[in-house]
N, C-alpha and C. Protein backbone atom coordinates (compact mmCIF):
# COMPACT_ATOMS: atom_id res chain seq x y z
N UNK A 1 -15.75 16.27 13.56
CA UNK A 1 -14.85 15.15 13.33
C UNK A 1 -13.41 15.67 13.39
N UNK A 2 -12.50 14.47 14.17
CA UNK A 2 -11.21 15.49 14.40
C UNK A 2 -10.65 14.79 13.37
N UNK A 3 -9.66 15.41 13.07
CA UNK A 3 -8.61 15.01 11.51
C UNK A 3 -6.96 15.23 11.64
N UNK A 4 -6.23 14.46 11.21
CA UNK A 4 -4.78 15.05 11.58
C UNK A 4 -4.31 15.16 9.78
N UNK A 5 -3.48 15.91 9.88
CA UNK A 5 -2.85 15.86 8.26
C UNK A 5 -1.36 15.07 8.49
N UNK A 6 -1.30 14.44 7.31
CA UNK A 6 0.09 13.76 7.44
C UNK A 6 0.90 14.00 5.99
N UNK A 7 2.02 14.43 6.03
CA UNK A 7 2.47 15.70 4.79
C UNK A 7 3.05 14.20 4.42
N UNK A 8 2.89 13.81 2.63
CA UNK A 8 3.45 12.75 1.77
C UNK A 8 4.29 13.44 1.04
N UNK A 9 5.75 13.17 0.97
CA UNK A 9 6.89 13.68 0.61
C UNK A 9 6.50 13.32 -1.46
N UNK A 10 7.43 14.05 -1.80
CA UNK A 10 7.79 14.09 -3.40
C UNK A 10 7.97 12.78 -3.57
N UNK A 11 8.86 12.09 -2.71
CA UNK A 11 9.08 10.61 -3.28
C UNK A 11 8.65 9.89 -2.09
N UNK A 12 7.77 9.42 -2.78
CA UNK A 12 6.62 8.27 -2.32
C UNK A 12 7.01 7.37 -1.53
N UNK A 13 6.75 6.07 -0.42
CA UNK A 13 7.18 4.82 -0.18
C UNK A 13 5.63 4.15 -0.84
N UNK A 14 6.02 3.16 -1.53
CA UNK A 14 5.09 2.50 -2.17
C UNK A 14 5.35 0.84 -1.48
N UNK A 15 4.35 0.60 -1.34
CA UNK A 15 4.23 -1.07 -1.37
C UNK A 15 3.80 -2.03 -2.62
N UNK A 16 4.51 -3.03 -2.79
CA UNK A 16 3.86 -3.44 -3.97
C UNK A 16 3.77 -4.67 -3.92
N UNK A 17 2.44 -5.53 -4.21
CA UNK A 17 1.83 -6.71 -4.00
C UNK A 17 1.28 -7.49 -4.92
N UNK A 18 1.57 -8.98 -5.37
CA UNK A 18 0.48 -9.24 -6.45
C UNK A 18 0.03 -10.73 -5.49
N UNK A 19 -0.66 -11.24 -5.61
CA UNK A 19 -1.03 -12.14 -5.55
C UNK A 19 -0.53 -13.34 -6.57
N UNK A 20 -0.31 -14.55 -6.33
CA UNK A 20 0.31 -15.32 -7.28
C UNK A 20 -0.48 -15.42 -9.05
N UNK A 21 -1.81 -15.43 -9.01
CA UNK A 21 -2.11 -15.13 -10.74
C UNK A 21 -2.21 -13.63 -11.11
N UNK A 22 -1.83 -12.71 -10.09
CA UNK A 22 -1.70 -11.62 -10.80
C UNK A 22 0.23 -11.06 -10.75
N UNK A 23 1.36 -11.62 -10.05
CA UNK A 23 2.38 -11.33 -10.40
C UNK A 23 2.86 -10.71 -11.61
N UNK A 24 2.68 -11.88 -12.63
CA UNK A 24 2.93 -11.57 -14.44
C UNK A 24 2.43 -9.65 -14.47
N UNK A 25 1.03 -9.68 -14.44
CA UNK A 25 0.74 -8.57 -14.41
C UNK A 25 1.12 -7.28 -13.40
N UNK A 26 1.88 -7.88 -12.40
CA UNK A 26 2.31 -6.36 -11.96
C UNK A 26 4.21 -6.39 -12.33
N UNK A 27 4.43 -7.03 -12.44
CA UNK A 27 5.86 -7.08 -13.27
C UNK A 27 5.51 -6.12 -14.45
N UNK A 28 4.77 -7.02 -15.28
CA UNK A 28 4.69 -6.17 -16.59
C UNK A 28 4.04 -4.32 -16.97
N UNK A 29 3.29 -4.10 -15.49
CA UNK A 29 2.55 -2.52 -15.12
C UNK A 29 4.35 -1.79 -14.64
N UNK A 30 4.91 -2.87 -13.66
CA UNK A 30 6.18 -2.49 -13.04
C UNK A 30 7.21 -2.29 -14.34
N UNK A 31 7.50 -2.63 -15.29
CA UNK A 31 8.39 -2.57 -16.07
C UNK A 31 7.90 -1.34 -17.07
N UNK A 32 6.64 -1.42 -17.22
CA UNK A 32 6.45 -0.17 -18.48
C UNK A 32 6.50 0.96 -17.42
N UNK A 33 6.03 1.39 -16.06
CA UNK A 33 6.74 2.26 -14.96
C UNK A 33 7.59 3.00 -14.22
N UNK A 34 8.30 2.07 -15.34
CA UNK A 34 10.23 1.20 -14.18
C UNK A 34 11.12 2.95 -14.06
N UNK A 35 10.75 4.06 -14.97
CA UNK A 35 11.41 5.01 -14.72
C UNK A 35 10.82 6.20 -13.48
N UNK A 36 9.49 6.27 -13.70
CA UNK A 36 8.52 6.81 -12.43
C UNK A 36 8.64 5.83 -10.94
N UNK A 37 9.14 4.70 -11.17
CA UNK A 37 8.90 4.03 -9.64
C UNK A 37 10.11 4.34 -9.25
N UNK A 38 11.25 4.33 -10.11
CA UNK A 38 12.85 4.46 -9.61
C UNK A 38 13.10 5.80 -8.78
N UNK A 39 12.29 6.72 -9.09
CA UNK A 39 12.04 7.78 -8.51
C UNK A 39 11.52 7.72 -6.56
N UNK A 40 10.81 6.60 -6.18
CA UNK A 40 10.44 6.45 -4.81
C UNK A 40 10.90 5.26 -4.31
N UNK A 41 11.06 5.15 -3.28
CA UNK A 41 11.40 4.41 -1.78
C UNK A 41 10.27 3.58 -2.29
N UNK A 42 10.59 1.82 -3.01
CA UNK A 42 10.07 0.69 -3.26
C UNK A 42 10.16 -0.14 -1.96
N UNK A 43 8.62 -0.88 -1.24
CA UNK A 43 8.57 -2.06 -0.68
C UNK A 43 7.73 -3.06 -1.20
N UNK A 44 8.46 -4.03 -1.06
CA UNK A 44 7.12 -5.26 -1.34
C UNK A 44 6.99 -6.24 -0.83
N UNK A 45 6.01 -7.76 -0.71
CA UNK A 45 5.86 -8.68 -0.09
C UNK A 45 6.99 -9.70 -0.57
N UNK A 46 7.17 -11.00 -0.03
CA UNK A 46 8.48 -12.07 -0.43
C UNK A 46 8.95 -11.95 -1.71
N UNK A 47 8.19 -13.02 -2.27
CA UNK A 47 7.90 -13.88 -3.80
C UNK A 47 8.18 -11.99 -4.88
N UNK A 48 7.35 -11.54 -4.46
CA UNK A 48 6.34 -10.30 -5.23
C UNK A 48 7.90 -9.35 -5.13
N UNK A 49 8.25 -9.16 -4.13
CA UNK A 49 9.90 -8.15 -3.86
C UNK A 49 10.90 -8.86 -4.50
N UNK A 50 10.67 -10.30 -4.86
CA UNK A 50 12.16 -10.95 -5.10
C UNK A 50 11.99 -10.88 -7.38
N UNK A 51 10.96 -11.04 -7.43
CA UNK A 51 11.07 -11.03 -8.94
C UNK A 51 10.81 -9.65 -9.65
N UNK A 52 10.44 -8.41 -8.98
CA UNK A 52 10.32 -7.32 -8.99
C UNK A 52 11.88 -6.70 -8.67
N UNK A 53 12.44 -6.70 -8.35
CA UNK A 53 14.40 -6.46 -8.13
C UNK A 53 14.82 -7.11 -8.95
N UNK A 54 14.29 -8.88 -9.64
CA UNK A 54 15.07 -9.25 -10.74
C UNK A 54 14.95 -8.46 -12.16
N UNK A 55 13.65 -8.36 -11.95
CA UNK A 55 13.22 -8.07 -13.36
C UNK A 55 13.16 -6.62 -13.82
N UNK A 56 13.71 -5.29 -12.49
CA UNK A 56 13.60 -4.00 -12.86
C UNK A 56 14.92 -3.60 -12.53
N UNK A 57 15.98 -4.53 -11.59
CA UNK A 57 17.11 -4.23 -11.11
C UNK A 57 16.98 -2.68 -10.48
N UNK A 58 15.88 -3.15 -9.44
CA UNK A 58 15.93 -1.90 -8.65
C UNK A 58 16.02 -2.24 -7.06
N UNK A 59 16.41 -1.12 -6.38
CA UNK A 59 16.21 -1.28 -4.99
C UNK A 59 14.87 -1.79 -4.11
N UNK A 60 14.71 -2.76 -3.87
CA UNK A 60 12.98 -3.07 -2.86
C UNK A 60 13.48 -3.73 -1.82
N UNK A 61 12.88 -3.17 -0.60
CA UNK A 61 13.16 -3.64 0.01
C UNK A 61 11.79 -4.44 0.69
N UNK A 62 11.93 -5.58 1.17
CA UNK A 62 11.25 -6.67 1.13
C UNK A 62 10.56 -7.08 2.77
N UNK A 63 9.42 -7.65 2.59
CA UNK A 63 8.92 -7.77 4.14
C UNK A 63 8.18 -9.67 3.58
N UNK A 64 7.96 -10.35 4.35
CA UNK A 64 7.94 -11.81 4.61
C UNK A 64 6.84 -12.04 3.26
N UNK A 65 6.40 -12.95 2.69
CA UNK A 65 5.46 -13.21 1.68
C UNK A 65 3.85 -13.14 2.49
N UNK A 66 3.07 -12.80 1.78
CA UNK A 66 1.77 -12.21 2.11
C UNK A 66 1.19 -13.61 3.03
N UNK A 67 1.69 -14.58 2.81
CA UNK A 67 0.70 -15.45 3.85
C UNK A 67 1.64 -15.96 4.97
N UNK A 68 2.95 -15.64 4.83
CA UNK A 68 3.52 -15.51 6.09
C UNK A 68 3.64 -14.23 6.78
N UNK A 69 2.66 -13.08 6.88
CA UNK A 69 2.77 -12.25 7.23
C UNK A 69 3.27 -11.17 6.82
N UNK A 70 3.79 -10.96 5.18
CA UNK A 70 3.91 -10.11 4.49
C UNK A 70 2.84 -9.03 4.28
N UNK A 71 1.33 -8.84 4.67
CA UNK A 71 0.34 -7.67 4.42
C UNK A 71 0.32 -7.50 5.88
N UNK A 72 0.86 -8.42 6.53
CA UNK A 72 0.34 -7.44 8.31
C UNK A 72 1.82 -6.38 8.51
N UNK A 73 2.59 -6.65 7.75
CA UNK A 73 4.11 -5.83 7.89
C UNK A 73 3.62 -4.50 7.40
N UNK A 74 3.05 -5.20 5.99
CA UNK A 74 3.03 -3.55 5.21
C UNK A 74 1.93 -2.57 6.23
N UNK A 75 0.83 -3.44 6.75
CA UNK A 75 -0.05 -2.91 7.43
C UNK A 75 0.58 -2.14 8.34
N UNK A 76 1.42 -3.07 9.07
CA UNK A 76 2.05 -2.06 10.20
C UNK A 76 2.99 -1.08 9.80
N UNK A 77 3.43 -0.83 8.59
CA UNK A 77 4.13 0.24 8.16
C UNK A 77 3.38 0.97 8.17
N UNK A 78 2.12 0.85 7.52
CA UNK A 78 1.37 2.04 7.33
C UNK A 78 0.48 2.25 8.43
N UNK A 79 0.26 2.05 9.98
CA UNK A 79 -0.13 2.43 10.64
C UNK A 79 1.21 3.53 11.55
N UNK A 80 2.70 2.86 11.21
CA UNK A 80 3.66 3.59 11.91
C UNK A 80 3.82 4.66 10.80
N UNK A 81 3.46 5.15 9.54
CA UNK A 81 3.33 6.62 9.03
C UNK A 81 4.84 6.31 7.84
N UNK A 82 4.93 4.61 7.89
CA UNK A 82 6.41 4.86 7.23
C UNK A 82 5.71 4.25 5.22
N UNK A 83 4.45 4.11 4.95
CA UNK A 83 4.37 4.00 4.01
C UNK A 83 3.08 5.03 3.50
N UNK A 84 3.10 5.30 1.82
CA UNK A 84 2.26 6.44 1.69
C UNK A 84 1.54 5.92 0.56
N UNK A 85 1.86 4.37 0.19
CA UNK A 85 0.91 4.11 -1.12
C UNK A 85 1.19 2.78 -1.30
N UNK A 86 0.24 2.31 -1.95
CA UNK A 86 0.10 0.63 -2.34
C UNK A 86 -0.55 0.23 -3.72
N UNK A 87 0.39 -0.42 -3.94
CA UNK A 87 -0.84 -1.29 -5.15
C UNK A 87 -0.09 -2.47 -5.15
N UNK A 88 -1.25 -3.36 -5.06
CA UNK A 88 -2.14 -4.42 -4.40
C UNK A 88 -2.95 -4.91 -5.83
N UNK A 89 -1.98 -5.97 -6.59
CA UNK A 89 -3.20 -6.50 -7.36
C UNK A 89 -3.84 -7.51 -6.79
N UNK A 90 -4.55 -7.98 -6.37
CA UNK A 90 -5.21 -9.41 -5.91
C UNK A 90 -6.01 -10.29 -6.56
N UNK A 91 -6.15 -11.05 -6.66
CA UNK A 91 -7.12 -12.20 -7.20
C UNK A 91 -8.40 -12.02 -6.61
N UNK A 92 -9.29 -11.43 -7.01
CA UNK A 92 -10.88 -11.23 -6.07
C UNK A 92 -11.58 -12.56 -6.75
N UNK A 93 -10.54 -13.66 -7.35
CA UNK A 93 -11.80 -15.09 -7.63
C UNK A 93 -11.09 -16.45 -7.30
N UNK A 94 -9.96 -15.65 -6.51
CA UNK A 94 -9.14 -17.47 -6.07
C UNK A 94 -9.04 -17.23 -4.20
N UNK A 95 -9.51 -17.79 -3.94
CA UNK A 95 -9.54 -17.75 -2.84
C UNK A 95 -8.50 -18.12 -1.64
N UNK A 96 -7.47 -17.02 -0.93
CA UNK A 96 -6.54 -17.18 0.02
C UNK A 96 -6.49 -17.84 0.84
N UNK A 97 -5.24 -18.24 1.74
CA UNK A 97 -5.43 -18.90 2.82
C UNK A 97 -5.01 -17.70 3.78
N UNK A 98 -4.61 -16.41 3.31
CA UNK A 98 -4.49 -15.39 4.62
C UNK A 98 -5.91 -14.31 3.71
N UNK A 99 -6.60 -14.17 3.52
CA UNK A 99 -7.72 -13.40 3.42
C UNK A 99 -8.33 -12.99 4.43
N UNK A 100 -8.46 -13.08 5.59
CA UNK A 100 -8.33 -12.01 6.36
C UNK A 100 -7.19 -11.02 6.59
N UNK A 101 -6.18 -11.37 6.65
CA UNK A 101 -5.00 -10.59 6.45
C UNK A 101 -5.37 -9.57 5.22
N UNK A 102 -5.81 -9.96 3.89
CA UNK A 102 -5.87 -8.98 2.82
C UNK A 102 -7.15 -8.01 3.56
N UNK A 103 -8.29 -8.53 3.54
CA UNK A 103 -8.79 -7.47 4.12
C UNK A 103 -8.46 -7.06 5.34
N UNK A 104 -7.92 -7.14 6.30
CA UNK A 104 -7.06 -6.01 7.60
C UNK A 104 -5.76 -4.76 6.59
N UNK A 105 -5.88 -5.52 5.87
CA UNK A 105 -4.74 -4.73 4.92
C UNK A 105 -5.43 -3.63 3.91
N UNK A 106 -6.60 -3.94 3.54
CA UNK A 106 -7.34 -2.89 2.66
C UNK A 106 -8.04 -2.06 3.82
N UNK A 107 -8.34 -2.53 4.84
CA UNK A 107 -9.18 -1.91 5.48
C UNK A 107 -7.88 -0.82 6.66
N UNK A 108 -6.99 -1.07 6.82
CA UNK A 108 -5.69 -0.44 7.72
C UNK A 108 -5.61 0.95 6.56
N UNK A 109 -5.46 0.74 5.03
CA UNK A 109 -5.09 1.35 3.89
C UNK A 109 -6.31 2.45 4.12
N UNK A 110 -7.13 2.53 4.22
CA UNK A 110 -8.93 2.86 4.14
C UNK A 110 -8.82 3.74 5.35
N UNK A 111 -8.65 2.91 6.60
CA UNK A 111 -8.35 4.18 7.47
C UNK A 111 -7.53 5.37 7.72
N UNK A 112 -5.94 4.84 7.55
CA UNK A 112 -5.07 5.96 7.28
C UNK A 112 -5.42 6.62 5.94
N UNK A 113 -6.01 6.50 4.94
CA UNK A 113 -6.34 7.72 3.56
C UNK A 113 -5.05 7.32 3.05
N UNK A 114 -4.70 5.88 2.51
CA UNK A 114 -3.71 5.62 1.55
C UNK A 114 -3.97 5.74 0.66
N UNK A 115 -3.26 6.07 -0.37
CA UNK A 115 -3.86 5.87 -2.07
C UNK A 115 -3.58 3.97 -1.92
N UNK A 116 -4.83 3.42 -2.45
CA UNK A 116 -4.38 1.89 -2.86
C UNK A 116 -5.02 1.55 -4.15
N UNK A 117 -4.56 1.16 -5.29
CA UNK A 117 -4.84 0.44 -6.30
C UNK A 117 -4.78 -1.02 -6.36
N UNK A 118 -5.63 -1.22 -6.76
CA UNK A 118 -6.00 -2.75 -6.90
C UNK A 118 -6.01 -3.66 -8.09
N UNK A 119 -6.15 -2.77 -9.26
CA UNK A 119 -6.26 -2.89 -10.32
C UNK A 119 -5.34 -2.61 -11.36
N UNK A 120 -5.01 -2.41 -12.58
CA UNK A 120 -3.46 -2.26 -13.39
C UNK A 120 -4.62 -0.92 -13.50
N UNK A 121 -5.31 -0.73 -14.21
CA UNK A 121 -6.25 0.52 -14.74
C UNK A 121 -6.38 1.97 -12.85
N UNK A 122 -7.12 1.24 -12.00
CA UNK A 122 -6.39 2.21 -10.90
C UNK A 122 -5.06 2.60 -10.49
N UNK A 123 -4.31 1.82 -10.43
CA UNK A 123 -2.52 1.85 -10.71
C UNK A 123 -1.90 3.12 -11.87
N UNK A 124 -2.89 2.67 -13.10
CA UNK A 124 -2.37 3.94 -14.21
C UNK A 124 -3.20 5.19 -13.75
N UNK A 125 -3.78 5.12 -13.23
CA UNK A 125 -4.41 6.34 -13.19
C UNK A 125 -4.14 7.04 -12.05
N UNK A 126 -3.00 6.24 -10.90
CA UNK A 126 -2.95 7.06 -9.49
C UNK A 126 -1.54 7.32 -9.88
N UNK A 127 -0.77 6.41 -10.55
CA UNK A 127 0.64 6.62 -10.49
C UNK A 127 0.86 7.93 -11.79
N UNK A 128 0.10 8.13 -12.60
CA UNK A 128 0.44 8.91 -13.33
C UNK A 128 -0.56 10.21 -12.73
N UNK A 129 -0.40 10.44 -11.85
CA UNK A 129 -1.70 12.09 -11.40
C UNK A 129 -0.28 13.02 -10.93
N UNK A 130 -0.28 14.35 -11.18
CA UNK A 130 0.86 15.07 -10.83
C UNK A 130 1.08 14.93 -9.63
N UNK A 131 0.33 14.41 -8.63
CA UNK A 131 0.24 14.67 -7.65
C UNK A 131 1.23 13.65 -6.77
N UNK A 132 1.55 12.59 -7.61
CA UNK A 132 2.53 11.98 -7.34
C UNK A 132 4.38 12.11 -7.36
N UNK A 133 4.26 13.22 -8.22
CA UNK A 133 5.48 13.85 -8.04
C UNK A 133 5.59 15.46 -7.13
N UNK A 134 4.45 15.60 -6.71
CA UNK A 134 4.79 16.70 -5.47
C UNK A 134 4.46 16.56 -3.80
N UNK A 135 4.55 17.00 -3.19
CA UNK A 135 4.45 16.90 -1.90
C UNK A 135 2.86 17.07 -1.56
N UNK A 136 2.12 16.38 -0.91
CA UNK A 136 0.80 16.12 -0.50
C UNK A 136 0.60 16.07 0.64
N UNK A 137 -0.49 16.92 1.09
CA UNK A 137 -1.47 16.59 2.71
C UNK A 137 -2.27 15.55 2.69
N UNK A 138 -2.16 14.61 3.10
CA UNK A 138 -2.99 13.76 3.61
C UNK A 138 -4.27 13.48 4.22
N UNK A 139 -5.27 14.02 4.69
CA UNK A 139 -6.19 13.85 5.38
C UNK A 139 -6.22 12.61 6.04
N UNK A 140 -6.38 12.43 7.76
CA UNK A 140 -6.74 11.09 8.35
C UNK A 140 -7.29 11.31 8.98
N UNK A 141 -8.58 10.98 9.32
CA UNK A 141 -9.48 11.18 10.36
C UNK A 141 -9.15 10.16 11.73
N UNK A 142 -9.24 11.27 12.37
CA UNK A 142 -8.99 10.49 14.15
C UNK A 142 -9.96 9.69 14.53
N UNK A 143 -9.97 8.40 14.21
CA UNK A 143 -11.28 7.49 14.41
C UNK A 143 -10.75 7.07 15.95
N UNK A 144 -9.63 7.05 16.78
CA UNK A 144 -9.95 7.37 18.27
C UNK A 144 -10.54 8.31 18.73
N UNK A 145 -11.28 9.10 18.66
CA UNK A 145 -11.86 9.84 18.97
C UNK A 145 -13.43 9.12 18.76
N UNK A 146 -13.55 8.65 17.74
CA UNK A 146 -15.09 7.90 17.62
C UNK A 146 -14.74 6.66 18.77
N UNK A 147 -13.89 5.52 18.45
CA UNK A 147 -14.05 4.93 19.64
C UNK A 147 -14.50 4.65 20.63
N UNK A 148 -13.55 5.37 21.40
CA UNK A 148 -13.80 6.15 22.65
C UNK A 148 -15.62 6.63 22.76
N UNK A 149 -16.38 7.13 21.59
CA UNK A 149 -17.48 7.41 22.24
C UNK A 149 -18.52 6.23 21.71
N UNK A 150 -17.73 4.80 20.74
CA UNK A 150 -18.40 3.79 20.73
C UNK A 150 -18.60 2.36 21.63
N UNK A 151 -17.41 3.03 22.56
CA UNK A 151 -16.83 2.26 23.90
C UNK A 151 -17.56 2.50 24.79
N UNK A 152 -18.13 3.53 24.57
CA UNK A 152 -18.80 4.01 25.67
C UNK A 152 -18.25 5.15 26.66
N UNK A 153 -16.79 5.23 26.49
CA UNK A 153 -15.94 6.13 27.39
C UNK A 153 -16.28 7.52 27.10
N UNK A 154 -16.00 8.24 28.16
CA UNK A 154 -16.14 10.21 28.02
C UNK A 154 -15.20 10.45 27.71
N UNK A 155 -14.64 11.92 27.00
CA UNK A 155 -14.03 12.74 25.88
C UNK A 155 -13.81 13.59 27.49
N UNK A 156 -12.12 13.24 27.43
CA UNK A 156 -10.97 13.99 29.09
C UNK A 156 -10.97 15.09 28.37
């Protein structure tokens, strides 16, 4: 299996997402945080970026709200190598009108070897690992390489 490493700097780019009944709760994970996140390069979705800058008076910079295309942005950040972590609270019992979008977005996260939390309890436990304040290898497995031999095509 081929693999590329992708080196994650000391300070993080994080994405940060709630879904509308979980907002409250990532404000309130975001505020008891607010001195460890100030430390990394903050992005987040519309709604989710605009009350997250009110309420921590920090820098985020912001990509469209999740059902106007706010998780295919972050997605595409993190396929262009410009994001290194997410948390993503979601509602797994109210049902979206972009839910495919969330899963292309967990599943984009899954392939590149993002750290993603989903949960306030995964969130405490990824954001506080030392490993978040030092520089990290990445592991990503070259799934073009499988492709290519699920396409049917030969290996040039």
């Amino acid at each position: 299996m081929n693999t590329d490493m992708i080196k994650m700097n000391k300070e993080k780019r994080i994405a940060l997402i709630a879904h509308d009944n979980r907002k409250q709760d990532l404000v309130e994970w975001a505020r008891f945080n607010k001195d460890l996140l100030s430390r990394h390069e903050l992005f987040a979705t519309g709604t989710t970026g605009q009350i997250l800058a009110t309420e921590l008076d920090l820098e985020i910079k912001r990509f469209q709200s999740g059902p106007l295309g706010g998780d295919q942005q972050i997605g595409a950040k993190i396929t262009e190598g410009d994001l290194d972590f997410v948390i993503f609270f979601w509602d797994p019992l109210e049902p979206q009108p972009h839910d495919v979008d969330v899963k292309a977005l967990l599943r984009i996260a899954v392939v590149y070897n993002i750290p993603i939390a989903c949960n306030r309890a995964s969130a405490d436990f990824m954001i506080s690992s030392h490993l978040m304040s030092e520089e990290y290898q990445r592991l990503v497995i070259d799934y073009k390489h499988r492709l290519r031999r699920v396409e049917g095509e030969t290996k040039s």
